[in-house]
N, C-alpha and C. Protein backbone atom coordinates (compact mmCIF):
# COMPACT_ATOMS: atom_id res chain seq x y z
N UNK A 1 -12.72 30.82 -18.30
CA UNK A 1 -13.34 30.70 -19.61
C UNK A 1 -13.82 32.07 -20.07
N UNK A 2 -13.76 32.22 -21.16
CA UNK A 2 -14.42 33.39 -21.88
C UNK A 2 -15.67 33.87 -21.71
N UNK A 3 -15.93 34.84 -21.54
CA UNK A 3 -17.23 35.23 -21.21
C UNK A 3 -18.22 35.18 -22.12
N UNK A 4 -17.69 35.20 -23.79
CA UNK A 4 -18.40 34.99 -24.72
C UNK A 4 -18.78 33.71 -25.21
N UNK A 5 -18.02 32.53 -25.08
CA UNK A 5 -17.70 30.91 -24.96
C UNK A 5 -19.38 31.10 -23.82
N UNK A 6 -19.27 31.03 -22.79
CA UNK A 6 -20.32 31.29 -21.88
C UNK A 6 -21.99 31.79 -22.18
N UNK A 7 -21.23 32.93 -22.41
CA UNK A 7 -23.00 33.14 -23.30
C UNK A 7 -23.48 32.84 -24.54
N UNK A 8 -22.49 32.08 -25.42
CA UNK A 8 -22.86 31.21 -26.49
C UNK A 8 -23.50 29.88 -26.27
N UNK A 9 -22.94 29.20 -25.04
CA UNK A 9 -23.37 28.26 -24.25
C UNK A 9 -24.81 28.32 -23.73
N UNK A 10 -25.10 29.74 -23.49
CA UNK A 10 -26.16 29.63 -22.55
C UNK A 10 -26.98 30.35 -23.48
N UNK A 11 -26.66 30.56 -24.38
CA UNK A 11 -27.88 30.97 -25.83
C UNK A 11 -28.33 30.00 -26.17
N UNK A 12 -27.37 28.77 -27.10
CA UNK A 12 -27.74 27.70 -27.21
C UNK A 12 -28.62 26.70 -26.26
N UNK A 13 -28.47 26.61 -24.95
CA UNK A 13 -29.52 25.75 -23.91
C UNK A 13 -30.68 26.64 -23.84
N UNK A 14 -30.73 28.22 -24.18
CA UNK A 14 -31.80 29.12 -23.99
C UNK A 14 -32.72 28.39 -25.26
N UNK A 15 -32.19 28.94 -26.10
CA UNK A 15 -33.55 28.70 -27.62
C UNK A 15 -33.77 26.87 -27.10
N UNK A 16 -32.82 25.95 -27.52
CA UNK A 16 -32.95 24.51 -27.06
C UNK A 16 -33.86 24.41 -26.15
N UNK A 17 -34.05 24.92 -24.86
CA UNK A 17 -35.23 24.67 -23.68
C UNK A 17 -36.39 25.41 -24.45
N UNK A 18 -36.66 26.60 -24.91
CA UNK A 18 -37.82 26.94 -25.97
C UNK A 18 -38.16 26.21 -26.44
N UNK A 19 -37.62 25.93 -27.36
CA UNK A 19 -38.14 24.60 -27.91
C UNK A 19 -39.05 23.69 -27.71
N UNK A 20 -37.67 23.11 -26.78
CA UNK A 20 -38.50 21.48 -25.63
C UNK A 20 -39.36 21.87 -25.18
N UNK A 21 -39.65 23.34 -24.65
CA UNK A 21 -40.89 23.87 -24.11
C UNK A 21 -42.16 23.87 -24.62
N UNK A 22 -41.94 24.36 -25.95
CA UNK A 22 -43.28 24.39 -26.51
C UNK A 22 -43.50 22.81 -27.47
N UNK A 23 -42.67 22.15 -27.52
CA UNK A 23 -42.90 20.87 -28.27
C UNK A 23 -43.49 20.02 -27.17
N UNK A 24 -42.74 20.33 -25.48
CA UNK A 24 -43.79 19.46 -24.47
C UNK A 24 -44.89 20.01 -24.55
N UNK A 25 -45.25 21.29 -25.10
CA UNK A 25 -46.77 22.18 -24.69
C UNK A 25 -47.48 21.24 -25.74
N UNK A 26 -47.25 21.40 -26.72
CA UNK A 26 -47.47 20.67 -28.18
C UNK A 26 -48.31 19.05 -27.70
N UNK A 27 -47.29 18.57 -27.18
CA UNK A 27 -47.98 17.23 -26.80
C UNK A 27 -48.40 16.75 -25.45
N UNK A 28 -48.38 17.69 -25.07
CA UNK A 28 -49.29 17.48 -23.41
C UNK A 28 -50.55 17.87 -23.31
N UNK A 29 -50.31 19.11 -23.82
CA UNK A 29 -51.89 19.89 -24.09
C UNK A 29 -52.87 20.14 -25.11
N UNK A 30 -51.72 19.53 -26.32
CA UNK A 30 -52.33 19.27 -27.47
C UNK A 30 -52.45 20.83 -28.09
N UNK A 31 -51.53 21.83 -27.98
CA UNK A 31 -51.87 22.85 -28.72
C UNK A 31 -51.46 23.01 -30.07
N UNK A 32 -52.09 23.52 -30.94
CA UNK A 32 -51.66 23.47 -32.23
C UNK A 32 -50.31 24.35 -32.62
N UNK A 33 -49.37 23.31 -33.83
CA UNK A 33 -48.23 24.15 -33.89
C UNK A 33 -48.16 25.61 -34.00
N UNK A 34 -49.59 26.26 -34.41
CA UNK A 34 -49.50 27.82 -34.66
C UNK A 34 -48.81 28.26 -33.36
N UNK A 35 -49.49 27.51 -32.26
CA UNK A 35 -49.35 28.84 -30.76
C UNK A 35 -47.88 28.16 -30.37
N UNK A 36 -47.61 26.95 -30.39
CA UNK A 36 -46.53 26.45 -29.99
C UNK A 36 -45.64 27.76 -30.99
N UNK A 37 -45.26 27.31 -32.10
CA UNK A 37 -44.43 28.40 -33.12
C UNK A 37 -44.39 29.71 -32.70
N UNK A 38 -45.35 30.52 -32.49
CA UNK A 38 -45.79 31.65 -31.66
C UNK A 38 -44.75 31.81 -30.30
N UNK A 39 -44.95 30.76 -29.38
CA UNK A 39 -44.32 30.40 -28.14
C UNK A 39 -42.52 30.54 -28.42
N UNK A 40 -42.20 29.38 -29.26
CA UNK A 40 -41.08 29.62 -29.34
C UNK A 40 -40.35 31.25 -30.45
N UNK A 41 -41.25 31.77 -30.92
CA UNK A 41 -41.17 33.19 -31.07
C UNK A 41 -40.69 34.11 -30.38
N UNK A 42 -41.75 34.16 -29.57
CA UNK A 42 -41.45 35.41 -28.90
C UNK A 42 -40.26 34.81 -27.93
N UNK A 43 -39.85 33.62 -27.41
CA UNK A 43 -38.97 32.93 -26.54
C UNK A 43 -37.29 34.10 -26.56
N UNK A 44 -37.44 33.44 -28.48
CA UNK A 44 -36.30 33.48 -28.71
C UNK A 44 -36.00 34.89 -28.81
N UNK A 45 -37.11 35.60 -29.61
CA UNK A 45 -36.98 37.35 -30.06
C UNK A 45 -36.67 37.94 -28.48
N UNK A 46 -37.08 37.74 -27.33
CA UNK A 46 -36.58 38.47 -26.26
C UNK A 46 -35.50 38.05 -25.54
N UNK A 47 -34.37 36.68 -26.51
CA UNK A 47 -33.01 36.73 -26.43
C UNK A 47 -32.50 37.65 -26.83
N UNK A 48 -33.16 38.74 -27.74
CA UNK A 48 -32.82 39.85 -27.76
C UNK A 48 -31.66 40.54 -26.76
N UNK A 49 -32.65 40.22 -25.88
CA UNK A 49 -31.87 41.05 -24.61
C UNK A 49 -31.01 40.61 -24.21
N UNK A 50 -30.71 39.45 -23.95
CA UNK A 50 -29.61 38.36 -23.17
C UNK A 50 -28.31 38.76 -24.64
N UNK A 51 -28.73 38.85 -25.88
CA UNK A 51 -27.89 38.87 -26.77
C UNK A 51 -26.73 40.22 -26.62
N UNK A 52 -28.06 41.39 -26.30
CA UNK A 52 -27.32 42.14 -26.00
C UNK A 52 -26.54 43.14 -24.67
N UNK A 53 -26.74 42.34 -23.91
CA UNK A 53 -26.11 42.77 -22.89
C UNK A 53 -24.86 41.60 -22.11
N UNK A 54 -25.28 40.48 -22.49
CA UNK A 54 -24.25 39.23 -22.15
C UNK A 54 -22.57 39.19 -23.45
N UNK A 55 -23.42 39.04 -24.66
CA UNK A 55 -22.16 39.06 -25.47
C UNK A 55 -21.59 40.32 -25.30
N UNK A 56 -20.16 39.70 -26.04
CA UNK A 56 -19.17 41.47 -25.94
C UNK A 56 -18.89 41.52 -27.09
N UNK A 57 -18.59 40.38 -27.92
CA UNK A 57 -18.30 40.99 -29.35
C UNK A 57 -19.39 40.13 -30.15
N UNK A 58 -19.68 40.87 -31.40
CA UNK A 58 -20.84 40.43 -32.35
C UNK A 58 -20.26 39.32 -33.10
N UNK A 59 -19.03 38.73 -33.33
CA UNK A 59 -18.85 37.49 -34.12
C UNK A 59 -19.17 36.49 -32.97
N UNK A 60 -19.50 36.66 -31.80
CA UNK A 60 -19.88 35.32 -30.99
C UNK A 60 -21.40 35.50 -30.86
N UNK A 61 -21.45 36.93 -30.79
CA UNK A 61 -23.28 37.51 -30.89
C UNK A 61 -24.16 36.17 -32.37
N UNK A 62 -23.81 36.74 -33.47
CA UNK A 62 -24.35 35.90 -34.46
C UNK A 62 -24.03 34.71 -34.62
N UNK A 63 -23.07 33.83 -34.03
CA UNK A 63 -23.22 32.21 -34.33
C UNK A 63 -24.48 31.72 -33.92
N UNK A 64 -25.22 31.97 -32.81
CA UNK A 64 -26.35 31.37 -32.44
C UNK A 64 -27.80 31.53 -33.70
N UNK A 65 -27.73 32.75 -34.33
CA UNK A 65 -28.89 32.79 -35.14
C UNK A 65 -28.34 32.05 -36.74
N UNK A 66 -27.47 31.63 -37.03
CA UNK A 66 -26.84 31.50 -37.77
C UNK A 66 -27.17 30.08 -38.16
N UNK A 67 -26.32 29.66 -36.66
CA UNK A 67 -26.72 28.37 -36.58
C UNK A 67 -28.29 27.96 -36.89
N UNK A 68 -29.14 28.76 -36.22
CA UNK A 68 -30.23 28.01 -36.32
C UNK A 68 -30.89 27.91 -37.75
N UNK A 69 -30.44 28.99 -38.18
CA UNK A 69 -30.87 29.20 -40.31
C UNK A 69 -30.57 27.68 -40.62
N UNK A 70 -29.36 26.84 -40.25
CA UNK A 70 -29.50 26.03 -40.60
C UNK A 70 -30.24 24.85 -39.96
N UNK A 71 -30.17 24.77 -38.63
CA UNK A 71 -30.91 23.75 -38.22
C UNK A 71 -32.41 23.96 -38.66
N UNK A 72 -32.90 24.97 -38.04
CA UNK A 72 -34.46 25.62 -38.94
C UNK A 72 -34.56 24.82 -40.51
N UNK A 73 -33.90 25.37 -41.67
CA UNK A 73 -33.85 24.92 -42.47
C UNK A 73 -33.68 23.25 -42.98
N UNK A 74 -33.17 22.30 -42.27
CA UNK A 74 -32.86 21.16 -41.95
C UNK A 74 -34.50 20.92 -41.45
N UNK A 75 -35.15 21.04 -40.34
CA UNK A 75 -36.58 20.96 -39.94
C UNK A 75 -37.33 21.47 -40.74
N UNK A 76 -37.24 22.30 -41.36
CA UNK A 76 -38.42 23.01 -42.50
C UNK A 76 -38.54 21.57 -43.41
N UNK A 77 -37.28 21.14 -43.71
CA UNK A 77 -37.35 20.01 -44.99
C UNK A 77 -37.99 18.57 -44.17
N UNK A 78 -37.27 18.36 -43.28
CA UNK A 78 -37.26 16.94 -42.40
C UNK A 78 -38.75 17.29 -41.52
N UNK A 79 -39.11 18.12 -40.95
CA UNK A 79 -40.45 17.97 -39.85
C UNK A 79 -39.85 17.73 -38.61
N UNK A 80 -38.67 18.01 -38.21
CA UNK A 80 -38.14 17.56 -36.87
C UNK A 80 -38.60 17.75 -35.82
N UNK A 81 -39.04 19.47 -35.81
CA UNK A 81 -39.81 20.14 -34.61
C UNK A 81 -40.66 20.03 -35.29
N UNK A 82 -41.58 19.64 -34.68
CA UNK A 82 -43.34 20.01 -34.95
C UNK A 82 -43.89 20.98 -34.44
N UNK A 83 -43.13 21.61 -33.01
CA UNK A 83 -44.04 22.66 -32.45
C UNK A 83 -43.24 24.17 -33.11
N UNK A 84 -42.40 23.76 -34.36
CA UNK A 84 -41.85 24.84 -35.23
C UNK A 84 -42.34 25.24 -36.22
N UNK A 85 -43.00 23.94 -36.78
CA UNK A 85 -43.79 24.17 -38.44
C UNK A 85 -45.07 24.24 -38.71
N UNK A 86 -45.36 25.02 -39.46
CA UNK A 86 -47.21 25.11 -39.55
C UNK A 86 -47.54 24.12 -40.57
N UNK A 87 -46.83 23.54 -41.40
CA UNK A 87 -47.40 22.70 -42.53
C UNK A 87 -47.10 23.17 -43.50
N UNK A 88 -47.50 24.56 -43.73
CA UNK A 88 -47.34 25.23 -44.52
C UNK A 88 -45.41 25.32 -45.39
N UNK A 89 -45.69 25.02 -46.64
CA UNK A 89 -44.40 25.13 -47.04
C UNK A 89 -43.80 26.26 -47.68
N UNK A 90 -44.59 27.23 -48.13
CA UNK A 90 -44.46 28.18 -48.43
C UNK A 90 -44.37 29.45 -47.35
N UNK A 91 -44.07 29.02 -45.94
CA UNK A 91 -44.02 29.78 -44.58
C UNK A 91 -42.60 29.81 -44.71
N UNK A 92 -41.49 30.35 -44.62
CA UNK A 92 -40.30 30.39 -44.52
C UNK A 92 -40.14 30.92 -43.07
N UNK A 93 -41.00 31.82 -42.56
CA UNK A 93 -40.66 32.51 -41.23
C UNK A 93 -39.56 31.77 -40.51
N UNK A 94 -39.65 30.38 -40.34
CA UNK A 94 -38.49 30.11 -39.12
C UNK A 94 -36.76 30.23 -39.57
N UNK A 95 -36.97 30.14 -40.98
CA UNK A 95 -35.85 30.36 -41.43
C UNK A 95 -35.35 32.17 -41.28
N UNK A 96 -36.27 32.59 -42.38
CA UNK A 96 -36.08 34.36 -42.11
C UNK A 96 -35.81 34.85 -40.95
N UNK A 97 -36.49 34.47 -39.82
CA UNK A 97 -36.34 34.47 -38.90
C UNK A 97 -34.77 34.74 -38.28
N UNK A 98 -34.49 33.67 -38.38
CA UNK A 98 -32.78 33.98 -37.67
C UNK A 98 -31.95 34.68 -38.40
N UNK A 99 -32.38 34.97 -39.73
CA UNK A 99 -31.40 35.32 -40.63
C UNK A 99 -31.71 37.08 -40.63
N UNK A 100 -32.45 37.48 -40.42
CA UNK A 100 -33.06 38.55 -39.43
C UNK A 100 -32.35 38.82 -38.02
N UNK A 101 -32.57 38.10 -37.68
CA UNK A 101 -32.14 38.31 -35.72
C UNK A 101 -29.99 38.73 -36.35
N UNK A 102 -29.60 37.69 -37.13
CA UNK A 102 -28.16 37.61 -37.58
C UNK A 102 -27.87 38.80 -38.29
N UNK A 103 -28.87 39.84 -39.33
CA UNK A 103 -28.36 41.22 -39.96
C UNK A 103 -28.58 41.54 -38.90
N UNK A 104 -29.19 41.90 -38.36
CA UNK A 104 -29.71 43.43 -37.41
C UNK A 104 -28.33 43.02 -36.48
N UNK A 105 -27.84 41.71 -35.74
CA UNK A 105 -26.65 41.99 -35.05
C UNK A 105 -25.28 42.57 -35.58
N UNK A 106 -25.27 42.03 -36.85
CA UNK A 106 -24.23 42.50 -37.57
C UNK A 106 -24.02 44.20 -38.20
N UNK A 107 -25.50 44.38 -38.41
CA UNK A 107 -25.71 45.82 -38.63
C UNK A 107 -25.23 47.04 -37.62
N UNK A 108 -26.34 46.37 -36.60
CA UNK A 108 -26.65 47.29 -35.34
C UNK A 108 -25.88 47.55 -33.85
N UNK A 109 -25.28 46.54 -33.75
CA UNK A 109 -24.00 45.94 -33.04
C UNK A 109 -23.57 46.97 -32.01
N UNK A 110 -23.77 48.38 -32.87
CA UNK A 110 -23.14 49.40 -32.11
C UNK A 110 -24.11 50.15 -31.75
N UNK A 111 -25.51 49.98 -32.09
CA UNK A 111 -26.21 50.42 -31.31
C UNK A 111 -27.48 49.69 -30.80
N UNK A 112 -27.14 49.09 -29.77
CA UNK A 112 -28.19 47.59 -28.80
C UNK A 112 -29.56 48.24 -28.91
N UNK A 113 -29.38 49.26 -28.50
CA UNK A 113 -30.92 49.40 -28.60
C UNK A 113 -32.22 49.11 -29.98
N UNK A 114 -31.09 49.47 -30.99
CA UNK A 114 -32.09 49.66 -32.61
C UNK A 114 -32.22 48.44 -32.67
N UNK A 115 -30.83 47.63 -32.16
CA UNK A 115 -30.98 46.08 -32.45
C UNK A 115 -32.36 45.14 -31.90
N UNK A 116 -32.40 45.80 -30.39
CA UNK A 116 -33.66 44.94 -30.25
C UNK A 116 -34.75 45.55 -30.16
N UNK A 117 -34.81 46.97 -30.63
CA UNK A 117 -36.46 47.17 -31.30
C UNK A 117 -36.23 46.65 -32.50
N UNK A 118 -35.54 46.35 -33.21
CA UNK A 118 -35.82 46.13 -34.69
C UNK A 118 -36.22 44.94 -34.65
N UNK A 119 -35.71 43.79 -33.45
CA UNK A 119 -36.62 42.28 -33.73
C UNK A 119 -37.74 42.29 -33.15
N UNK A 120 -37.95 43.49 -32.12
CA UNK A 120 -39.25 43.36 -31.32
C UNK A 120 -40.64 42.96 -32.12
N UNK A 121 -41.11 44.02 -33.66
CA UNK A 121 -42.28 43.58 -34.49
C UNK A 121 -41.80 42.25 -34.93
N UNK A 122 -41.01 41.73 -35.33
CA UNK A 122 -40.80 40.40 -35.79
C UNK A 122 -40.80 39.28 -34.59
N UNK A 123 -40.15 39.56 -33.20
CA UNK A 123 -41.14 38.66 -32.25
C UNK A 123 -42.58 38.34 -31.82
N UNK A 124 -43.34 39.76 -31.54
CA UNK A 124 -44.23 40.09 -31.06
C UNK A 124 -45.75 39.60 -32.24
């Protein structure tokens, strides 16, 4: 199998377990969606790294943030994740978000490093 097939695979179960992670934090411990949202933040922003050293080419690099613009967007409207949304409807972050993580790969591609300082303030 492709090595990129592979780490598309294992991007997707990466952010997906984030998720489940902070949505079990969400309702076990009762933390409010801010820190959960927070949680799955920084989760995903230091896929950074996995993004760039696992993929080999950037059209398999950006399906994963791509994708999520829309699923994000789909939950922004619906409430799906709770440990994603602040309430707030005028918060777009989870959307911007990927659509962010998706220029800077497409931009920066050729140089990994700018790529993941440039999401680092937007994880952190």
């Amino acid at each position: 199998m492709n090595p990129n097939w592979i780490t598309l695979l294992t991007a997707f179960i990466y952010v997906v377990a984030a998720i489940g992670a902070a949505e079990g934090l969400r309702k076990w411990r009762g933390y409010p969606a801010e820190f959960t949202r927070k949680f799955i933040h920084i989760a995903v922003g230091m896929w950074a790294y996995g993004t760039v050293l696992l993929f080999e080419r950037r059209t398999f690099a950006i399906i994963p943030p791509l994708t999520f613009v829309l699923i994000n967007a789909f939950s922004y409207r619906q409430g799906t994740f709770k440990a994603m949304e602040t309430g707030d409807k005028e918060n777009l972050g989870t959307i911007y978000f990927p659509i962010s993580f998706a220029a800077l790969i497409w931009l920066l591609w050729d140089r990994p490093h700018l790529l993941v300082a440039g999401l680092m303030p937007m994880t952190w």
